[in-house]
Protein backbone atom coordinates (compact mmCIF):
# COMPACT_ATOMS: atom_id res chain seq x y z
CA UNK A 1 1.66 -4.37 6.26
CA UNK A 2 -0.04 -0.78 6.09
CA UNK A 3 1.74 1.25 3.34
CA UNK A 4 1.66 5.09 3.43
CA UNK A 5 1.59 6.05 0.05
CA UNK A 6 3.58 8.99 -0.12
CA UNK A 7 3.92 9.13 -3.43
CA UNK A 8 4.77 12.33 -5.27
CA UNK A 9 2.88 14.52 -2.99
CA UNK A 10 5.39 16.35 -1.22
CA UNK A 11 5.45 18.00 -4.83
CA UNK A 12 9.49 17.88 -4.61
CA UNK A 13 9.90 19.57 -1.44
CA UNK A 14 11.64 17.01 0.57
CA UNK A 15 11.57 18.93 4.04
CA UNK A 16 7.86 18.20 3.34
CA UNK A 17 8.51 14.93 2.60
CA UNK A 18 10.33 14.69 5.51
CA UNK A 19 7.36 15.63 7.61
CA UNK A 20 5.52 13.15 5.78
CA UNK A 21 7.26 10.59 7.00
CA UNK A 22 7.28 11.90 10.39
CA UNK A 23 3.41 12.05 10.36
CA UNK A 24 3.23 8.58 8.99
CA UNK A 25 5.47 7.02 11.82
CA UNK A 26 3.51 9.11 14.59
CA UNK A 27 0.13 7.91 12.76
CA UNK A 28 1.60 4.56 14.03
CA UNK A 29 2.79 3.45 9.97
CA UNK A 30 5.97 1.31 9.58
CA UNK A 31 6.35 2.03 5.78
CA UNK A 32 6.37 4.74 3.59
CA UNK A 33 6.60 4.58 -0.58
CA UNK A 34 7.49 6.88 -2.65
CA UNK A 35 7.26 6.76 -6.57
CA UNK A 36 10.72 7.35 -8.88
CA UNK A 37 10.04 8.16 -12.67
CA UNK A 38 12.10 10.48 -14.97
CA UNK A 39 11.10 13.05 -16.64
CA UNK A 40 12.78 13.23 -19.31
CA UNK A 41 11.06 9.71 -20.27
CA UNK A 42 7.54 11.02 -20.15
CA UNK A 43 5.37 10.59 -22.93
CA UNK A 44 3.09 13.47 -24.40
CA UNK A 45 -0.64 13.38 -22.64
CA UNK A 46 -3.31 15.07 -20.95
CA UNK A 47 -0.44 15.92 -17.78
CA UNK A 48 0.55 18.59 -20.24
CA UNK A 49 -2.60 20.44 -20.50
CA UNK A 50 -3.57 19.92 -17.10
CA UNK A 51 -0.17 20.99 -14.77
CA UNK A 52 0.72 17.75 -13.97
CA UNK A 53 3.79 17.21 -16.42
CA UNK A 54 5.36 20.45 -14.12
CA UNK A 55 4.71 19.12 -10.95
CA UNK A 56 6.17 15.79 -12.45
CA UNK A 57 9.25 18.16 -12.76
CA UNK A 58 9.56 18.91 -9.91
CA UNK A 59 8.20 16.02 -7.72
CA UNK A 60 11.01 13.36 -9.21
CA UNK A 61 13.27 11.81 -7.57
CA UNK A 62 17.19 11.13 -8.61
CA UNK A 63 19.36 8.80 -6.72
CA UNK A 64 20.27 11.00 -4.15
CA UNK A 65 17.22 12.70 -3.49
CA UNK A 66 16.00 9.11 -2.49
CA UNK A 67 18.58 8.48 -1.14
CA UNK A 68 18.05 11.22 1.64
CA UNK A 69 14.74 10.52 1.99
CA UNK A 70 15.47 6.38 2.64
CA UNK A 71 17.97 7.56 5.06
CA UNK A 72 16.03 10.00 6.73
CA UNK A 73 13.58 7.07 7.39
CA UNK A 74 15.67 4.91 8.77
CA UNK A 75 17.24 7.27 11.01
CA UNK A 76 13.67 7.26 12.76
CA UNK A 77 13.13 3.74 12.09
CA UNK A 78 10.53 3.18 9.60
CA UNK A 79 10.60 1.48 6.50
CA UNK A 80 10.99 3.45 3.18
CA UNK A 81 10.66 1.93 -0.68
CA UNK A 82 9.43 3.01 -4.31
CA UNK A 83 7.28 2.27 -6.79
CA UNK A 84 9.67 1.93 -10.08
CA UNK A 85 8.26 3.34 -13.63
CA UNK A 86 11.48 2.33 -15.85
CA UNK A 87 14.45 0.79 -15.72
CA UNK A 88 16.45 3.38 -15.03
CA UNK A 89 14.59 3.73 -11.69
CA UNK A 90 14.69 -0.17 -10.94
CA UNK A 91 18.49 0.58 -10.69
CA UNK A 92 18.39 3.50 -8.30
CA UNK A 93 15.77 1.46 -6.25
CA UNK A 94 18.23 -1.66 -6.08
CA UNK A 95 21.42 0.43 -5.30
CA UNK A 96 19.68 2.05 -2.19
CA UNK A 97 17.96 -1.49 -0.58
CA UNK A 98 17.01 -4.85 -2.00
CA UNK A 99 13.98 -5.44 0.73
CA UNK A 100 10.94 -3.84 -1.44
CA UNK A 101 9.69 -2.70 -4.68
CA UNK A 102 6.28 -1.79 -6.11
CA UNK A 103 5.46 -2.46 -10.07
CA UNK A 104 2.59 0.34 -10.10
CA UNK A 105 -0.40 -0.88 -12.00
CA UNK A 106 0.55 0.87 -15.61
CA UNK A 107 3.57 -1.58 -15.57
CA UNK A 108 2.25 -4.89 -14.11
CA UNK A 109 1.58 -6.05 -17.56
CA UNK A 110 5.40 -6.46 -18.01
CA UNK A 111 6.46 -9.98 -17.03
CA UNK A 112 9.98 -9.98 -17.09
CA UNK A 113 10.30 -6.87 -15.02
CA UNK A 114 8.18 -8.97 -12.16
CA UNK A 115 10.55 -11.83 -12.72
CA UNK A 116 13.74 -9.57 -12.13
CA UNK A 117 12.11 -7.98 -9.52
CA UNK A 118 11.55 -11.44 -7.47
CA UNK A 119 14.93 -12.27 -8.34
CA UNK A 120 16.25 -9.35 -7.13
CA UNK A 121 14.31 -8.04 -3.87
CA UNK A 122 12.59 -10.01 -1.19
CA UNK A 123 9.33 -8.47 -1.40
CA UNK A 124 7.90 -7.35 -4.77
CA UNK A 125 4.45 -5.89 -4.57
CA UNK A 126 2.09 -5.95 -8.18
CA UNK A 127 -0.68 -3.95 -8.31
CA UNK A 128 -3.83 -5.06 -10.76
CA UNK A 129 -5.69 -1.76 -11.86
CA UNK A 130 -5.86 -1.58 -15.79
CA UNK A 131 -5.25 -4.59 -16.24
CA UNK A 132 -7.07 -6.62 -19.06
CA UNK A 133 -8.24 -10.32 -17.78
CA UNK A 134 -5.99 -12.75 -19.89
CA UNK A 135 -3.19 -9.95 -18.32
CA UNK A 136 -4.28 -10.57 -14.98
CA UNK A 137 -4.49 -14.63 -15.67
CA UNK A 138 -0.81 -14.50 -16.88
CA UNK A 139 0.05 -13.46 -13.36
CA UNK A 140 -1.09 -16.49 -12.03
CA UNK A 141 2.12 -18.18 -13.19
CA UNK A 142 3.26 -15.98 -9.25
CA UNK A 143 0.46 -17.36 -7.35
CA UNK A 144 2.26 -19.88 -4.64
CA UNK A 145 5.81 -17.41 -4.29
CA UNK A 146 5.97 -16.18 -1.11
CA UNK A 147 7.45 -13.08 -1.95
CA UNK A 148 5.01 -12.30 -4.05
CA UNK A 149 2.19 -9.43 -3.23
CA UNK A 150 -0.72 -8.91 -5.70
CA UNK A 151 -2.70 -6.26 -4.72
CA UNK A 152 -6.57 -5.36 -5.76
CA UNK A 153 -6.42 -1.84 -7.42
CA UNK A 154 -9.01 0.25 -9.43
CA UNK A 155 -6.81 2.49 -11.45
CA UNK A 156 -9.11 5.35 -11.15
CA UNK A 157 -8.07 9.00 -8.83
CA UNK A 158 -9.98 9.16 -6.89
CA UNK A 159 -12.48 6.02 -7.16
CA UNK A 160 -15.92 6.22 -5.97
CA UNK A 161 -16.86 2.93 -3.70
CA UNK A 162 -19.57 1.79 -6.93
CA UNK A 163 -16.39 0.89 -8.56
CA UNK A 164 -14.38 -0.91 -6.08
CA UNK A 165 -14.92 -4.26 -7.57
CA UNK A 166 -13.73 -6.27 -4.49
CA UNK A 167 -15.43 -9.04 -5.84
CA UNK A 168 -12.43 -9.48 -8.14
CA UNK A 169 -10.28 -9.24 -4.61
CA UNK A 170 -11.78 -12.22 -3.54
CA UNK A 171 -11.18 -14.16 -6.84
CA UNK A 172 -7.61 -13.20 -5.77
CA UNK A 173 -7.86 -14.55 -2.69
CA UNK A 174 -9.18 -17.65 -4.06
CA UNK A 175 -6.07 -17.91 -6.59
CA UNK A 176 -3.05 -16.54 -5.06
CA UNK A 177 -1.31 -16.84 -1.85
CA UNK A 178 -0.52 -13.52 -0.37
CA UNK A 179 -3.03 -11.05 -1.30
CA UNK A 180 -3.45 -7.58 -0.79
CA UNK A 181 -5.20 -4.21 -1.36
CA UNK A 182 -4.36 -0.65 -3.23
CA UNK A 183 -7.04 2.06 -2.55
CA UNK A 184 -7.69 5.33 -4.41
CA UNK A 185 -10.90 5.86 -2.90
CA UNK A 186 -11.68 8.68 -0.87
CA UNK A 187 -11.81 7.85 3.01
CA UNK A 188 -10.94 4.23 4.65
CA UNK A 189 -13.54 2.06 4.42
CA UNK A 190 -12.15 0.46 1.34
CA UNK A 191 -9.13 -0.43 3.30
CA UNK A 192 -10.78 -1.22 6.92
CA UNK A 193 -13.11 -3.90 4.44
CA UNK A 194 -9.79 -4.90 2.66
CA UNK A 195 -8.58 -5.71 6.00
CA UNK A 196 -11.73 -7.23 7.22
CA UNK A 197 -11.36 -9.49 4.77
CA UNK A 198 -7.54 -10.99 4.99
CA UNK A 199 -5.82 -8.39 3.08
CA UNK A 200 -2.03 -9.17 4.01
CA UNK A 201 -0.93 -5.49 2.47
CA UNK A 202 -2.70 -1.90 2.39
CA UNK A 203 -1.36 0.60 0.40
CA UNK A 204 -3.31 4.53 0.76
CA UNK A 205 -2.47 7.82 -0.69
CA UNK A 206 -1.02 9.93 2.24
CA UNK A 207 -1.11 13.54 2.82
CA UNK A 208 -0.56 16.23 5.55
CA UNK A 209 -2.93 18.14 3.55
CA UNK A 210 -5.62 17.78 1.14
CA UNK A 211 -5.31 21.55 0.00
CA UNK A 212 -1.53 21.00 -1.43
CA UNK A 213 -1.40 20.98 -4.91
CA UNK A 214 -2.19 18.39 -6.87
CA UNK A 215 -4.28 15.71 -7.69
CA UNK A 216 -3.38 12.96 -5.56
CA UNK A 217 -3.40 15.32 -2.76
CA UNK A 218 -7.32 15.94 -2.85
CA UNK A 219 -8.33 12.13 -2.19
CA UNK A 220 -5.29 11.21 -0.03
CA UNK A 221 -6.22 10.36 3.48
CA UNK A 222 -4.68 12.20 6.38
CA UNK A 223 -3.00 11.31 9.58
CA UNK A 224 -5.99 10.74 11.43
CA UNK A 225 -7.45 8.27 8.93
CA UNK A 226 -3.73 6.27 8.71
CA UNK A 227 -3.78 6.38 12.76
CA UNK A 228 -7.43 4.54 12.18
CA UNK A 229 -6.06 2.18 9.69
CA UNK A 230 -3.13 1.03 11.94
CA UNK A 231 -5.20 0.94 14.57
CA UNK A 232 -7.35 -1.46 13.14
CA UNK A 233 -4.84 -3.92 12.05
CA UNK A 234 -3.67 -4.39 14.99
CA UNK A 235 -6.73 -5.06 16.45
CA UNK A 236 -7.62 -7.50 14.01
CA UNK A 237 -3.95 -8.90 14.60
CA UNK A 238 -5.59 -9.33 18.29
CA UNK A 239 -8.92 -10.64 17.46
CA UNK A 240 -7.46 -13.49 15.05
CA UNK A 241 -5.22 -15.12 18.41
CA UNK A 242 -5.50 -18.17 18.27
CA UNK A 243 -6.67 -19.54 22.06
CA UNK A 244 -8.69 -23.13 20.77
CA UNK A 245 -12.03 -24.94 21.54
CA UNK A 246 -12.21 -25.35 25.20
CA UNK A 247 -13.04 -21.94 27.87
CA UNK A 248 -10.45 -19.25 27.86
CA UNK A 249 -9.14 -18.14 31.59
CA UNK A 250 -11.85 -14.75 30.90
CA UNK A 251 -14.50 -17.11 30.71
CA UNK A 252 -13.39 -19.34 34.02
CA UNK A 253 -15.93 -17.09 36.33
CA UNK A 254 -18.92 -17.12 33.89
CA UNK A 255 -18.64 -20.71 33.40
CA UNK A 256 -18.00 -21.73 37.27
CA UNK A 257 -20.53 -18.68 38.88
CA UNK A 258 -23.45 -18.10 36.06
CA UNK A 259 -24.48 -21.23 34.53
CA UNK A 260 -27.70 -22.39 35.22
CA UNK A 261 -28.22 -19.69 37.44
CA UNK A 262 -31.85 -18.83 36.72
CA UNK A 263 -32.67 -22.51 36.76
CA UNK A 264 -33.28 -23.13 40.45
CA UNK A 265 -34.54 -26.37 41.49
């Protein structure tokens, strides 16, 4: 699964968002995310020095602003879902479809909420970034659920590749059953190695434009990159066919016509 992080960058305009979407489904994506927070909830922080805490403002999204924007991706068949920062937004995310949800990073610490969340929706996707290690051990009590998704994350914006620390993806991989990856960094390497290396889920900022405003904006990847991402999937998708031991039918004329064939007696 390739995940087009949408996030909050269409910055509230949902016609943008809209186009988004569009660009994510013609980049050849099958799921889009957004992220639902209130407000009203947030705590004071460095957002409110900095201009984030007014595009938070205006960014959120209420029931029925995600509710257009679900609908509006179904109408041209892709998949849409949030990541949920309270409870309040659990219960808009539940209302509206019961197939994903993402507990972002800052929450995955929060054990019940991933317990309601696999009793409640069929996939529930847990990102790792900021997490401390005996945090990251408890989640191990998930490892063999197959609805489960951890994902490798960095919580930095954006992350430079000295940080990646995909040596702690591969202790995931050695410890859980359905592993994936959630990059900040700038570009797509990070994912295309991600991928490389089994990652069943990628998750990448996504932007139409790395001049909007905002921070996520400026590292996001753009439809170009995404196209390469999905590309690549399915190409590994192609290269990991299964066709056994013996000759495949491609092989049938080198094996018959060429061997031996500098070895005249």
């Amino acid at each position: 699964m390739v995940i087009s992080e949408i996030g909050w960058n269409f910055l509230g305009d949902l016609q943008l968002a809209k186009k988004m979407i569009d660009s994510s489904k013609k980049s050849g994506c099958k799921i889009v995310k957004f992220q639902l927070w209130d407000p009203s909830n947030l705590k004071k922080g460095e957002w409110d020095n900095d201009g984030r805490r007014e595009i938070y403002q205006k960014a959120f999204l209420n029931h029925d602003r995600y509710l257009e924007l679900f609908n509006y991706s179904k109408s041209i068949n892709i998949e849409c879902f949030a990541s949920i920062f309270s409870d309040k937004e659990y219960e808009i995310l539940k209302s509206v479809s019961t197939k994903y949800i993402k507990i972002p990073s800052v929450e995955a610490y929060d054990i019940d909420l991933i317990k309601k969340s696999l009793n409640d929706f069929e996939y529930v996707f847990v990102s790792t970034g900021a997490l401390k290690k005996n945090e990251l051990e408890n989640l191990l009590q998930f490892k063999d659920l197959e609805k489960f998704f951890i994902l490798h994350c960095v919580s930095t914006y954006p992350l430079d590749y000295d940080y990646c620390n995909f040596k702690k993806f591969f202790y995931l991989k050695e410890n859980f059953r359905n592993v994936g990856y959630s990059g900040h960094a700038k570009g797509i390497n990070d994912a295309l190695f991600a991928l490389s290396n089994g990652a069943k889920v990628i998750e990448k900022h996504f932007t139409i434009d790395n001049k909007l405003e905002g921070r996520d904006n400026k590292f996001a990847i753009l439809p170009k990159e995404l196209e390469q991402i999905c590309n690549y999937e399915k190409e590994i998708q192609k290269m990991m066919i299964d066709h056994g031991l013996n000759i495949q039918r491609s092989e049938i004329d080198v094996y018959e016509n060429y061997r031996g064939r500098f070895r005249k007696n």
